[in-house]
N, C-alpha and C. Protein backbone atom coordinates (compact mmCIF):
# COMPACT_ATOMS: atom_id res chain seq x y z
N UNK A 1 9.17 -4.08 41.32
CA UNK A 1 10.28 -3.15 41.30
C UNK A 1 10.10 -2.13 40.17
N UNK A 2 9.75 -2.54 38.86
CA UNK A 2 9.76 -1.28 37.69
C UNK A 2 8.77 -0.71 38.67
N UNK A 3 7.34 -1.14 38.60
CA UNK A 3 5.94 -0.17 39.11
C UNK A 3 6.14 0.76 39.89
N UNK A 4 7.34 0.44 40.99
CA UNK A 4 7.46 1.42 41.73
C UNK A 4 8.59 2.71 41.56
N UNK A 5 9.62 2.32 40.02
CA UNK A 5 10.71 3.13 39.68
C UNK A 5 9.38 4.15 38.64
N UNK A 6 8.46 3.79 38.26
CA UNK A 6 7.82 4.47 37.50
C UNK A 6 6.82 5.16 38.39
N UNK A 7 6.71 4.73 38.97
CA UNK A 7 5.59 5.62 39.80
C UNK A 7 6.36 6.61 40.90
N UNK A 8 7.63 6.40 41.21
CA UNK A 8 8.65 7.40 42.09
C UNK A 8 8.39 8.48 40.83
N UNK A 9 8.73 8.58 39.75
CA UNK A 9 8.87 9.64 38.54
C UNK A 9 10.33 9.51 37.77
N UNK A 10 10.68 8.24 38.41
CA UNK A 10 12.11 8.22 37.41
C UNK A 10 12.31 7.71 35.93
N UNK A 11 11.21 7.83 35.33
CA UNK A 11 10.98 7.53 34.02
C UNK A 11 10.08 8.86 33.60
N UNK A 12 10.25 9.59 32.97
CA UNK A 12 9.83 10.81 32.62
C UNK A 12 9.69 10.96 30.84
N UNK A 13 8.78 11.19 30.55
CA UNK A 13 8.42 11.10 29.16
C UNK A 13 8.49 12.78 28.65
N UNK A 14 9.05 12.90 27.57
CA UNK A 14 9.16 14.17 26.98
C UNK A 14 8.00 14.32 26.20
N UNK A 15 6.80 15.20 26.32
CA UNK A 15 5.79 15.09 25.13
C UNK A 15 5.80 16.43 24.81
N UNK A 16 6.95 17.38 24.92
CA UNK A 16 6.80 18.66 24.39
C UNK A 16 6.66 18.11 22.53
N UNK A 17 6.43 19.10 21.91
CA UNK A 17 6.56 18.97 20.92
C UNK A 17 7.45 18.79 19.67
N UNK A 18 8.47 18.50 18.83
CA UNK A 18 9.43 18.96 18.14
C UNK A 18 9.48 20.19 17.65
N UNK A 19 10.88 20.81 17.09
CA UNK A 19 10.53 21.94 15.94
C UNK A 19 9.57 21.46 15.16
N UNK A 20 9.98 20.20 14.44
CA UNK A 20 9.01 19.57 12.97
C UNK A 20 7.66 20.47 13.76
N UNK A 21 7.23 19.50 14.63
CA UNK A 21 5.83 19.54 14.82
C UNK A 21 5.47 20.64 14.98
N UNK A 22 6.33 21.31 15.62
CA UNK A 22 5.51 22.98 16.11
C UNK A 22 5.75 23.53 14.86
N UNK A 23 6.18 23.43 13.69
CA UNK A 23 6.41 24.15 12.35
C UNK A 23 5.34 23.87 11.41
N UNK A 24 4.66 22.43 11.98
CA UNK A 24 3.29 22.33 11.50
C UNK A 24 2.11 22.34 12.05
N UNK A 25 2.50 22.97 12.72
CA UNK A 25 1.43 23.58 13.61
C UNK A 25 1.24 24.69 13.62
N UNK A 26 2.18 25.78 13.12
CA UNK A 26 1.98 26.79 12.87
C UNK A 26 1.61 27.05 11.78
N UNK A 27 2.62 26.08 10.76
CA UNK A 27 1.87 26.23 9.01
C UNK A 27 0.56 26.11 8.71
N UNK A 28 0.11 25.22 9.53
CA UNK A 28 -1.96 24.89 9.66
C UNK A 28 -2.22 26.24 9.92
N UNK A 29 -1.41 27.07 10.96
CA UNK A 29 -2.25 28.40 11.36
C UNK A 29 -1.67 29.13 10.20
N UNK A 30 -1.69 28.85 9.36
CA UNK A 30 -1.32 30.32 8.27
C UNK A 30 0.20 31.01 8.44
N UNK A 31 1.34 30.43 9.39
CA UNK A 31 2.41 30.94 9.53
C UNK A 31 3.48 30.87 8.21
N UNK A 32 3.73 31.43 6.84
CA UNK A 32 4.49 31.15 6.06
C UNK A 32 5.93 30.69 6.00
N UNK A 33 6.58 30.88 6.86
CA UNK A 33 7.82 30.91 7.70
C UNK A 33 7.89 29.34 7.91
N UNK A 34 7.27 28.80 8.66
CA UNK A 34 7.31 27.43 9.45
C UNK A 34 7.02 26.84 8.10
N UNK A 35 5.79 27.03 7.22
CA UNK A 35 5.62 26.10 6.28
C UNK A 35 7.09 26.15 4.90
N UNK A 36 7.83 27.41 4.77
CA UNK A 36 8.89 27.13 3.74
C UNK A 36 10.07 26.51 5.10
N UNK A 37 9.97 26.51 6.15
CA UNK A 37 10.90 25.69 6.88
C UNK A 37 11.17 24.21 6.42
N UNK A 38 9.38 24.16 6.76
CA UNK A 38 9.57 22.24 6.24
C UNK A 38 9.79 21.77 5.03
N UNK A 39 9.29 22.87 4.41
CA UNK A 39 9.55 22.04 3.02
C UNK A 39 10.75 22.85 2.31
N UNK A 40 12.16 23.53 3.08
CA UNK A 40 13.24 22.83 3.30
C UNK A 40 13.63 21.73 3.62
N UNK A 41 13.13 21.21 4.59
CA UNK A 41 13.73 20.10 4.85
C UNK A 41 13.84 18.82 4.19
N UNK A 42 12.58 18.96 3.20
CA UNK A 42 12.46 18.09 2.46
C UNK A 42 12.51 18.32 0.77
N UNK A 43 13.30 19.17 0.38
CA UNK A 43 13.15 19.57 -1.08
C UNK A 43 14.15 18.93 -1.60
N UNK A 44 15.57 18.49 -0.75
CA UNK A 44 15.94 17.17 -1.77
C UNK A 44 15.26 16.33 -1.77
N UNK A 45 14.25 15.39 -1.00
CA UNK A 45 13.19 14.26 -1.13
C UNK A 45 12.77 14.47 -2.07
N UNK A 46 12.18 15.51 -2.19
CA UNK A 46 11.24 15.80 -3.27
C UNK A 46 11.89 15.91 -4.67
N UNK A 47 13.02 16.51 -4.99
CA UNK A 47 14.07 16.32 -6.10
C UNK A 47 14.35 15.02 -6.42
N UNK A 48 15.04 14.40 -5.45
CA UNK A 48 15.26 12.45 -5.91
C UNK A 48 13.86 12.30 -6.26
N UNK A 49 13.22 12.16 -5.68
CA UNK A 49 11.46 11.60 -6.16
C UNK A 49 11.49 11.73 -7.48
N UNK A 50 11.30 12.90 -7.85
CA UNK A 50 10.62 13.72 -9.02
C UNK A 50 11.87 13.04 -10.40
N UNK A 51 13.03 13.04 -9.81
CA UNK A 51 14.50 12.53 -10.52
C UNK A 51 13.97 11.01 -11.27
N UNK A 52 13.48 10.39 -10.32
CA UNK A 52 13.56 8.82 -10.68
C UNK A 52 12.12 8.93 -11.55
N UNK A 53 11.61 9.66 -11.54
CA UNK A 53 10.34 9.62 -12.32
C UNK A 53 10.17 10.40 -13.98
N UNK A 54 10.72 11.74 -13.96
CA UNK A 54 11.26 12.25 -14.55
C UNK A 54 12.54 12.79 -15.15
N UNK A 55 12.93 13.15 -16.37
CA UNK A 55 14.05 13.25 -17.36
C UNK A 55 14.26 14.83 -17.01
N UNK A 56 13.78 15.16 -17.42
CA UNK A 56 14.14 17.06 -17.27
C UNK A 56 13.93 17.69 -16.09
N UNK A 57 15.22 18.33 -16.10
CA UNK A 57 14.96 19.37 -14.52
C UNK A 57 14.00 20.60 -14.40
N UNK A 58 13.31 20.92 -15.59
CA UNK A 58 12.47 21.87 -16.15
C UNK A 58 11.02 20.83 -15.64
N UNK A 59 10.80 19.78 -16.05
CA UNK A 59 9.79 18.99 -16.06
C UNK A 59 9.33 19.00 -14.11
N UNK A 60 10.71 18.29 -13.11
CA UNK A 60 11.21 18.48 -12.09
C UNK A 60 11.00 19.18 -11.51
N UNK A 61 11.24 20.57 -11.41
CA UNK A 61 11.03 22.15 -10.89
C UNK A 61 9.11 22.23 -11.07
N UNK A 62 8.91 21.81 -12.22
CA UNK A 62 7.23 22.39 -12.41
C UNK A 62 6.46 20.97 -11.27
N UNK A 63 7.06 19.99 -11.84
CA UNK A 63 6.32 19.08 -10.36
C UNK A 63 7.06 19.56 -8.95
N UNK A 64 7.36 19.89 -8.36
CA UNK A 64 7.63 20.19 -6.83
C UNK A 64 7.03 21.56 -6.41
N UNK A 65 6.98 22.37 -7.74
CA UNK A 65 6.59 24.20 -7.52
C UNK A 65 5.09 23.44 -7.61
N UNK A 66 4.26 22.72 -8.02
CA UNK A 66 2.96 22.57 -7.79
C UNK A 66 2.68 21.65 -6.93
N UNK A 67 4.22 20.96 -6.29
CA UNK A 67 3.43 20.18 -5.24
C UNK A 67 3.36 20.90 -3.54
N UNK A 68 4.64 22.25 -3.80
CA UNK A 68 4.35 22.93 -2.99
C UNK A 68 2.97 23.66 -2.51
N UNK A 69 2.81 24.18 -3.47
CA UNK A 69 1.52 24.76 -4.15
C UNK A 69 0.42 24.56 -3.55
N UNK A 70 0.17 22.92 -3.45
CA UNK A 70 -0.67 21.86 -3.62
C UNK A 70 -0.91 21.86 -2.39
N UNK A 71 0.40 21.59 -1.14
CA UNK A 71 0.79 21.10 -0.18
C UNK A 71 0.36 22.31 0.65
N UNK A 72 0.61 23.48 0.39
CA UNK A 72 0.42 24.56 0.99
C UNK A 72 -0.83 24.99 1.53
N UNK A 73 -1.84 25.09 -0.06
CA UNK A 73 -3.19 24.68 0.45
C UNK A 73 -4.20 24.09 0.73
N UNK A 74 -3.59 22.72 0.53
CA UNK A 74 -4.26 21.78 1.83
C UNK A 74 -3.77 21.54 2.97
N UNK A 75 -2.84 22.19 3.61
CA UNK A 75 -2.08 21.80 4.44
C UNK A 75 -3.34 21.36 5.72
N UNK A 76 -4.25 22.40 5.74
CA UNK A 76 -5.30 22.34 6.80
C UNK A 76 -5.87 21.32 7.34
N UNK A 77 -6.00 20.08 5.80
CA UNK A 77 -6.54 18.91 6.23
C UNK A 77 -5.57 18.17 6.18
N UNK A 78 -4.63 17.89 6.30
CA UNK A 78 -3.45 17.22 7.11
C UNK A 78 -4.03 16.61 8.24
N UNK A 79 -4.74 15.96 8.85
CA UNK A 79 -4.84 15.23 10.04
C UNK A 79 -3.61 14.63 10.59
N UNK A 80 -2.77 14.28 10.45
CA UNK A 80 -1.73 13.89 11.44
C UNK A 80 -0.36 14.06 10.55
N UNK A 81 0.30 15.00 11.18
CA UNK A 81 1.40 15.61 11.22
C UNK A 81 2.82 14.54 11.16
N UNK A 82 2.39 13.38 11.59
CA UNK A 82 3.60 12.25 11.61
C UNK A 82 3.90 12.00 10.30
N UNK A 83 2.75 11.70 9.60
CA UNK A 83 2.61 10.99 8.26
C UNK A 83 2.99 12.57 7.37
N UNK A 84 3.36 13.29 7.62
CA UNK A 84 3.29 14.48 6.25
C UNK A 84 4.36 14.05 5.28
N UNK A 85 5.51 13.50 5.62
CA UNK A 85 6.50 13.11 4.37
C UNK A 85 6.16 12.27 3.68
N UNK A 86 5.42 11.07 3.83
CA UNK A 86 4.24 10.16 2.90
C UNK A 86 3.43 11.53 2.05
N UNK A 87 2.57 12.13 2.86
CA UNK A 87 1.71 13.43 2.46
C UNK A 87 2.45 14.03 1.28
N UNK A 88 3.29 14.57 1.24
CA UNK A 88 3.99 15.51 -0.03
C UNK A 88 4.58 14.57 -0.78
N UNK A 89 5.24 13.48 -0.54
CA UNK A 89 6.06 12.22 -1.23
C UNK A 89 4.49 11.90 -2.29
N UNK A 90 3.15 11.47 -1.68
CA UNK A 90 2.17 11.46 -2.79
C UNK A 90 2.06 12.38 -3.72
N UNK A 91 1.67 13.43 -3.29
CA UNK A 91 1.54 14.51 -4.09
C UNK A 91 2.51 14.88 -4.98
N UNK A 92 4.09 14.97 -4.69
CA UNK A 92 5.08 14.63 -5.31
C UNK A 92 4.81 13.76 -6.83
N UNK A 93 4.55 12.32 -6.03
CA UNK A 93 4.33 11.22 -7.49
C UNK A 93 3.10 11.42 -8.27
N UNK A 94 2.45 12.04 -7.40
CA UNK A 94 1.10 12.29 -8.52
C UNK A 94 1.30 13.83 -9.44
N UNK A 95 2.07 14.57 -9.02
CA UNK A 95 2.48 15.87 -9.84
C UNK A 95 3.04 15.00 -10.92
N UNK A 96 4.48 14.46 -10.87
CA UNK A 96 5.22 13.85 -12.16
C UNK A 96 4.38 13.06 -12.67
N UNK A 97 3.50 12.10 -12.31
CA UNK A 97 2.43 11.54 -13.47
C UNK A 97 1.78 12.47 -13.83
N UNK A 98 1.16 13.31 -13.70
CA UNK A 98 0.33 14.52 -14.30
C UNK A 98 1.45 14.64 -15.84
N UNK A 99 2.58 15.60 -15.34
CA UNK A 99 3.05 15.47 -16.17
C UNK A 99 3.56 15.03 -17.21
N UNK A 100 3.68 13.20 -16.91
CA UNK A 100 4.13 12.57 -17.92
C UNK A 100 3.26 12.14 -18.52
N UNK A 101 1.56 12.10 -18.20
CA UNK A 101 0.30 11.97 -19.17
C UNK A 101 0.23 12.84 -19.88
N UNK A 102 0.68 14.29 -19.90
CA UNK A 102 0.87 15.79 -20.36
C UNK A 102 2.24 15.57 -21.09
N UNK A 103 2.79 15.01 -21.16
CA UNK A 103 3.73 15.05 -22.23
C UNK A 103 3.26 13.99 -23.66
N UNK A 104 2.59 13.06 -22.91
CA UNK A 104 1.88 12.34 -24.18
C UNK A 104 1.73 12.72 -24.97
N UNK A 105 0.86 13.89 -25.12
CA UNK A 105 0.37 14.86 -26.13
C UNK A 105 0.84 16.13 -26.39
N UNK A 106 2.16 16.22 -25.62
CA UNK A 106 3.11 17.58 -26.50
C UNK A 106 4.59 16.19 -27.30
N UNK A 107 4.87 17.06 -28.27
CA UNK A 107 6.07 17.06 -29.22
C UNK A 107 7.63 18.10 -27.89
N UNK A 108 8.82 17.42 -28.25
CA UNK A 108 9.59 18.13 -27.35
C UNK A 108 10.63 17.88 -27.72
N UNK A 109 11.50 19.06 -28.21
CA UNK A 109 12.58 18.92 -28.89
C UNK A 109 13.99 18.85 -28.30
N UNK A 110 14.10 18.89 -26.63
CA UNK A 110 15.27 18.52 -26.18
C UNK A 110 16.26 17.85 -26.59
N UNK A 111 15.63 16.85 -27.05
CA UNK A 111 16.88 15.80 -27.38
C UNK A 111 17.76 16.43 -29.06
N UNK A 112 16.85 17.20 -29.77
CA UNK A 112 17.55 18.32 -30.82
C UNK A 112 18.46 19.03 -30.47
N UNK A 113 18.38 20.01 -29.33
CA UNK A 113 18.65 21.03 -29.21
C UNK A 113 19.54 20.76 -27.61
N UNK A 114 20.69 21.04 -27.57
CA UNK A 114 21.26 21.09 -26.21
C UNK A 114 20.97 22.25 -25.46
N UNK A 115 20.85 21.98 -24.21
CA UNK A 115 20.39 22.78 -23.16
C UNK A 115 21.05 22.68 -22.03
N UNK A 116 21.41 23.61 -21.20
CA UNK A 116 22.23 23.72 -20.53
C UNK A 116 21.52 22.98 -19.08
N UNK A 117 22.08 22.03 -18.31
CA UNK A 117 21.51 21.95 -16.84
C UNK A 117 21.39 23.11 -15.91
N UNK A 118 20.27 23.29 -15.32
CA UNK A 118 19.61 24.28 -14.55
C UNK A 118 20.55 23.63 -13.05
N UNK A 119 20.26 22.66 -12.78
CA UNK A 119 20.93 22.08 -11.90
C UNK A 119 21.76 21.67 -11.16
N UNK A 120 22.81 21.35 -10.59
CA UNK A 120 23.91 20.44 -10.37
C UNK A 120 23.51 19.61 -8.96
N UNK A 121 23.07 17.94 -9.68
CA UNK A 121 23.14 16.98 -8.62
C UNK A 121 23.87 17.03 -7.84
N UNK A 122 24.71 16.99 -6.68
CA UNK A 122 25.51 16.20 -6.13
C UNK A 122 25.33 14.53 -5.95
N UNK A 123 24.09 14.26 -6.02
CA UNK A 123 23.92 13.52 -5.58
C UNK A 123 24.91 12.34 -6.89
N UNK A 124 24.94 12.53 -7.90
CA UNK A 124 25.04 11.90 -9.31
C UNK A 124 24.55 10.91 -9.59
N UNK A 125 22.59 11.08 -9.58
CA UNK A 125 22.17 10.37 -9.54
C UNK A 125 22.14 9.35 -10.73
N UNK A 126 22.12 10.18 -12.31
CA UNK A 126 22.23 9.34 -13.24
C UNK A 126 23.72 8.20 -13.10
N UNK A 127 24.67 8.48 -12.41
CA UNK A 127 25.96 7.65 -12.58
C UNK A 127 25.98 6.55 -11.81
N UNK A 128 24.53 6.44 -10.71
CA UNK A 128 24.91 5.13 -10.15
C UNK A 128 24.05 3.55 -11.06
N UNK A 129 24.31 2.85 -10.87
CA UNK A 129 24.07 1.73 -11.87
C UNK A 129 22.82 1.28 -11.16
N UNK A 130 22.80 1.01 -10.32
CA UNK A 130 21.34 0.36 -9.37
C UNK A 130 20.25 1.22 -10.15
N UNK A 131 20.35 2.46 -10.11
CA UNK A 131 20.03 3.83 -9.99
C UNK A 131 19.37 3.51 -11.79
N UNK A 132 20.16 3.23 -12.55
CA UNK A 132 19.81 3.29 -13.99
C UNK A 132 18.68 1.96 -14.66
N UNK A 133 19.60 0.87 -13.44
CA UNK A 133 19.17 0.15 -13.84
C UNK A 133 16.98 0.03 -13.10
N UNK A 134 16.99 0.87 -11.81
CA UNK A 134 15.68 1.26 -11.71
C UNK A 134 15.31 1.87 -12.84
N UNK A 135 15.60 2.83 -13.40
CA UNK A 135 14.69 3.56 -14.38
C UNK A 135 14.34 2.74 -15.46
N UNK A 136 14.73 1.82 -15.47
CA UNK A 136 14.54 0.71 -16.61
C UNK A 136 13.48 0.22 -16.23
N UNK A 137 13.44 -0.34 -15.21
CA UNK A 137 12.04 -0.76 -14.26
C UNK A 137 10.46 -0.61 -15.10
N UNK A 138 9.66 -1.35 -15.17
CA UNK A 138 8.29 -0.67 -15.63
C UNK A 138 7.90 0.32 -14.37
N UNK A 139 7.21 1.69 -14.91
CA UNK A 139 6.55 2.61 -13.85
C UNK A 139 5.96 2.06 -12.39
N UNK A 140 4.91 0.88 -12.62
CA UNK A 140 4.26 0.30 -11.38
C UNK A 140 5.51 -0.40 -10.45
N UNK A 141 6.53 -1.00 -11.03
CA UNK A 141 7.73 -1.48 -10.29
C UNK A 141 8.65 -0.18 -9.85
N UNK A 142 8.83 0.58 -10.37
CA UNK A 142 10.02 1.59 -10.27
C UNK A 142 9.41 2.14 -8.96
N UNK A 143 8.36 2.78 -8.77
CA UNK A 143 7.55 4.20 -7.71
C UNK A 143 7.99 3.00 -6.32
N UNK A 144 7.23 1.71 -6.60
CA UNK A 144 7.24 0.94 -5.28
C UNK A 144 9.06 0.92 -4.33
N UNK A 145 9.81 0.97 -5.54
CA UNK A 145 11.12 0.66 -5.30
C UNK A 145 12.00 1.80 -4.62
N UNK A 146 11.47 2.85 -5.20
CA UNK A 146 12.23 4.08 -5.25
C UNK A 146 11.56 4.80 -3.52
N UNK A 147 10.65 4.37 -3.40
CA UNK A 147 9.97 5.24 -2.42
C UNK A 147 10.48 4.05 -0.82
N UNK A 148 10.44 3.05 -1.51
CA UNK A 148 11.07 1.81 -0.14
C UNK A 148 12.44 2.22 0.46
N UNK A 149 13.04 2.38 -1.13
CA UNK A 149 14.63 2.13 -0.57
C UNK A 149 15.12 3.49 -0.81
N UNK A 150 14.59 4.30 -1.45
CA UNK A 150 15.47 6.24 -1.37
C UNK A 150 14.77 6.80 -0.86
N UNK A 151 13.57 6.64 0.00
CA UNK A 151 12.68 7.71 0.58
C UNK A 151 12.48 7.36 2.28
N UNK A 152 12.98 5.75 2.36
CA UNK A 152 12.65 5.10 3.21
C UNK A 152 11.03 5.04 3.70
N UNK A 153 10.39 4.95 3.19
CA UNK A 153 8.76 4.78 3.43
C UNK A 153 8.45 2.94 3.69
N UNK A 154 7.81 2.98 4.77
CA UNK A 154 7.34 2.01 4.73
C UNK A 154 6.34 1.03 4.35
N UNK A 155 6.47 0.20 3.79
CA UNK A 155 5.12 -0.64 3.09
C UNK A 155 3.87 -0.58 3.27
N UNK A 156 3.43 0.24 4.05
CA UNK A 156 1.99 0.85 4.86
C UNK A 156 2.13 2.28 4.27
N UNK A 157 2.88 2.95 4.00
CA UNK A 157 2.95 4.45 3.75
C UNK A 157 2.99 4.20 2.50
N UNK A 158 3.95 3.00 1.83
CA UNK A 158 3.91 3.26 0.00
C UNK A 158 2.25 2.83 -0.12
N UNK A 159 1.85 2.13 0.40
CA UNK A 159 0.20 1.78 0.29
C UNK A 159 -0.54 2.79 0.43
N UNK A 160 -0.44 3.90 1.05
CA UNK A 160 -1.12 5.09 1.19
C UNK A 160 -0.76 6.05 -0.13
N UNK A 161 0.25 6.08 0.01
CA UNK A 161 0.97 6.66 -1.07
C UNK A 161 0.84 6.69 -1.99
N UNK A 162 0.59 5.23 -3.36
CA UNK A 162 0.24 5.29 -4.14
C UNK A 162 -1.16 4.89 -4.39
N UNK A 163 -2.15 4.79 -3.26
CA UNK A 163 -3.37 4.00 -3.74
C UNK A 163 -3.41 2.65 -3.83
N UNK A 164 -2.84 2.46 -3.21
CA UNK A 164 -2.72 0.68 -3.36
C UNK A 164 -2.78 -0.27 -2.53
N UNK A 165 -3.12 -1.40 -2.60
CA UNK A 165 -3.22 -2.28 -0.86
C UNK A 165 -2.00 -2.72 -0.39
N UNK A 166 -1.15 -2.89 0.62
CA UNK A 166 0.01 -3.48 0.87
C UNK A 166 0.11 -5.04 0.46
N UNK A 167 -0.29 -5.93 0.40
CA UNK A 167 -0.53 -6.98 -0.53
C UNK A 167 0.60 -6.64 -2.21
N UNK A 168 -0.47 -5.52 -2.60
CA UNK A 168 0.02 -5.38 -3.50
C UNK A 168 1.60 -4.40 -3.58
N UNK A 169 1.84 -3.68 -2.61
CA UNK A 169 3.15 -2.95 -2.85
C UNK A 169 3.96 -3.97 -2.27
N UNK A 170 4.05 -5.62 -1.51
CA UNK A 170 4.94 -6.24 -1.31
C UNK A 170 5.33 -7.28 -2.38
N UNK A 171 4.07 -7.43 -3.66
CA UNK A 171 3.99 -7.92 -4.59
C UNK A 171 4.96 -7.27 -5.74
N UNK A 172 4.56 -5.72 -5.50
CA UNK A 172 5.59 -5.36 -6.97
C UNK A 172 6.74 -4.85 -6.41
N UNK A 173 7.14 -5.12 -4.78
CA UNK A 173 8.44 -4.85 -4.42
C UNK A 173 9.22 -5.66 -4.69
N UNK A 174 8.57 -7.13 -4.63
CA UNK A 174 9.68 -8.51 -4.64
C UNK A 174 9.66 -8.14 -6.56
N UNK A 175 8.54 -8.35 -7.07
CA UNK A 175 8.82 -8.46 -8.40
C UNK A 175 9.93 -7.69 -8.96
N UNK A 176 9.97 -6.38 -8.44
CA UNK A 176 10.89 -5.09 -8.69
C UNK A 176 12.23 -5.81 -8.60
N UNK A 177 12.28 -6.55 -7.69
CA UNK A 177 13.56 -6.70 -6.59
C UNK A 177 14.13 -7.95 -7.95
N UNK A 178 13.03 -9.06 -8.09
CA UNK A 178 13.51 -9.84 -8.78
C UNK A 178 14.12 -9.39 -10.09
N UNK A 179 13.60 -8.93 -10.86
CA UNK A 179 13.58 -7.65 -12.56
C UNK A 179 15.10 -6.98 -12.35
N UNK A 180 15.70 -6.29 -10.87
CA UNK A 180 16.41 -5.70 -10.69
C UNK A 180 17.95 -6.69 -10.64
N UNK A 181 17.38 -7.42 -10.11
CA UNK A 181 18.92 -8.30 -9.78
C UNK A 181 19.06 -9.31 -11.61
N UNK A 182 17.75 -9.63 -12.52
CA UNK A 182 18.33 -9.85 -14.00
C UNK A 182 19.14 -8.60 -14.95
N UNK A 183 18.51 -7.77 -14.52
CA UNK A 183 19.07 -6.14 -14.92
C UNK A 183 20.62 -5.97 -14.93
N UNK A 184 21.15 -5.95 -13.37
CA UNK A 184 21.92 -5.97 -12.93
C UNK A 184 23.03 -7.01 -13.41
N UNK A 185 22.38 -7.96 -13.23
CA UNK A 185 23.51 -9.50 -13.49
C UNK A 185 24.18 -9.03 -15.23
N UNK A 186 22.76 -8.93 -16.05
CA UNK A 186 23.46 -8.60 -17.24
C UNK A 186 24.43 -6.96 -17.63
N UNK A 187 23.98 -6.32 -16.44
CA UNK A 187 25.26 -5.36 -16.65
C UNK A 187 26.73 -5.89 -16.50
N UNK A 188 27.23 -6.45 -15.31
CA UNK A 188 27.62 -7.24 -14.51
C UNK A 188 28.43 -7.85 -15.61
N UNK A 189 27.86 -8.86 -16.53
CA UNK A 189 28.55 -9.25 -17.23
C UNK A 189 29.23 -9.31 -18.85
């Protein structure tokens, strides 16, 4: 009975393309338009990312303006178009480490001098407690955590993502997970 509801044509598969896809498909062809489309779509991603990794919205702005940058001209070798929010989400975390190895060796007087926010979260990200209590996190625990549960990436994509084997991103997810709920408890009480 199915074999023959599928073979009448009453199951019909849509394989036109999406906007997404046809927007990267045009961005591969050099279309500028389609490529600041998408990465609308994703420039709060890329803000939370850059947020949980970095302190300054100055710091913030210079990782996403070079991961655009970045993203733009390699877009070409992009081989599959599904995976591109993994694609810039890397490049993303590897911009803010750049930077925070680059701050090693500058002096920075923010915390002297008040400065006005460039910004306004909505999101309010510093005010949620989960949220604080990640940044507390060691770096190798925090990226695994932040990219699982605020980026929604899956344990195969954070493995791509950061260089790492899935073995190991289910290793420093539980660890994360465990670290997070002592964190927590002692806020808590």
């Amino acid at each position: 009975m199915y074999f023959d509801e599928v073979s009448d044509g009453m199951f019909e598969f849509d394989d036109s393309p999406t906007d997404f896809e046809n927007n990267i498909i045009l961005a591969k062809e050099g279309d500028k338009d389609a490529f600041i489309s998408i990465i609308e779509e994703y420039k709060i991603d890329l803000y939370r990312m850059g947020r949980t990794i970095l302190d300054s919205d100055d710091d913030i702005g210079d990782a996403m303006q070079e991961t655009v940058l970045k993203a733009y001209k390699s877009l070409k070798n992009l081989k599959n178009f599904h995976s591109f929010k993994t694609w810039i989400i890397k490049i993303m975390v590897n911009e803010c480490n750049n930077i925070l190895r680059g701050r090693k060796k500058v002096m920075f007087f923010d915390k002297i001098f008040h400065k006005e926010e460039s910004y306004v979260d909505d999101y309010n990200f510093d005010k949620q407690p989960v949220l604080q209590a990640v940044k507390k996190l060691e770096h190798k625990f925090r990226e695994p955590i932040l990219l699982y549960y605020y980026q929604d990436l899956s344990v195969k994509e954070i493995s791509k993502c950061l260089d790492i084997s899935e073995g190991t991103v289910k290793s420093r997810l539980s660890r994360a997970r465990n670290k997070l709920f002592q964190l927590l408890k002692e806020v808590r009480e």
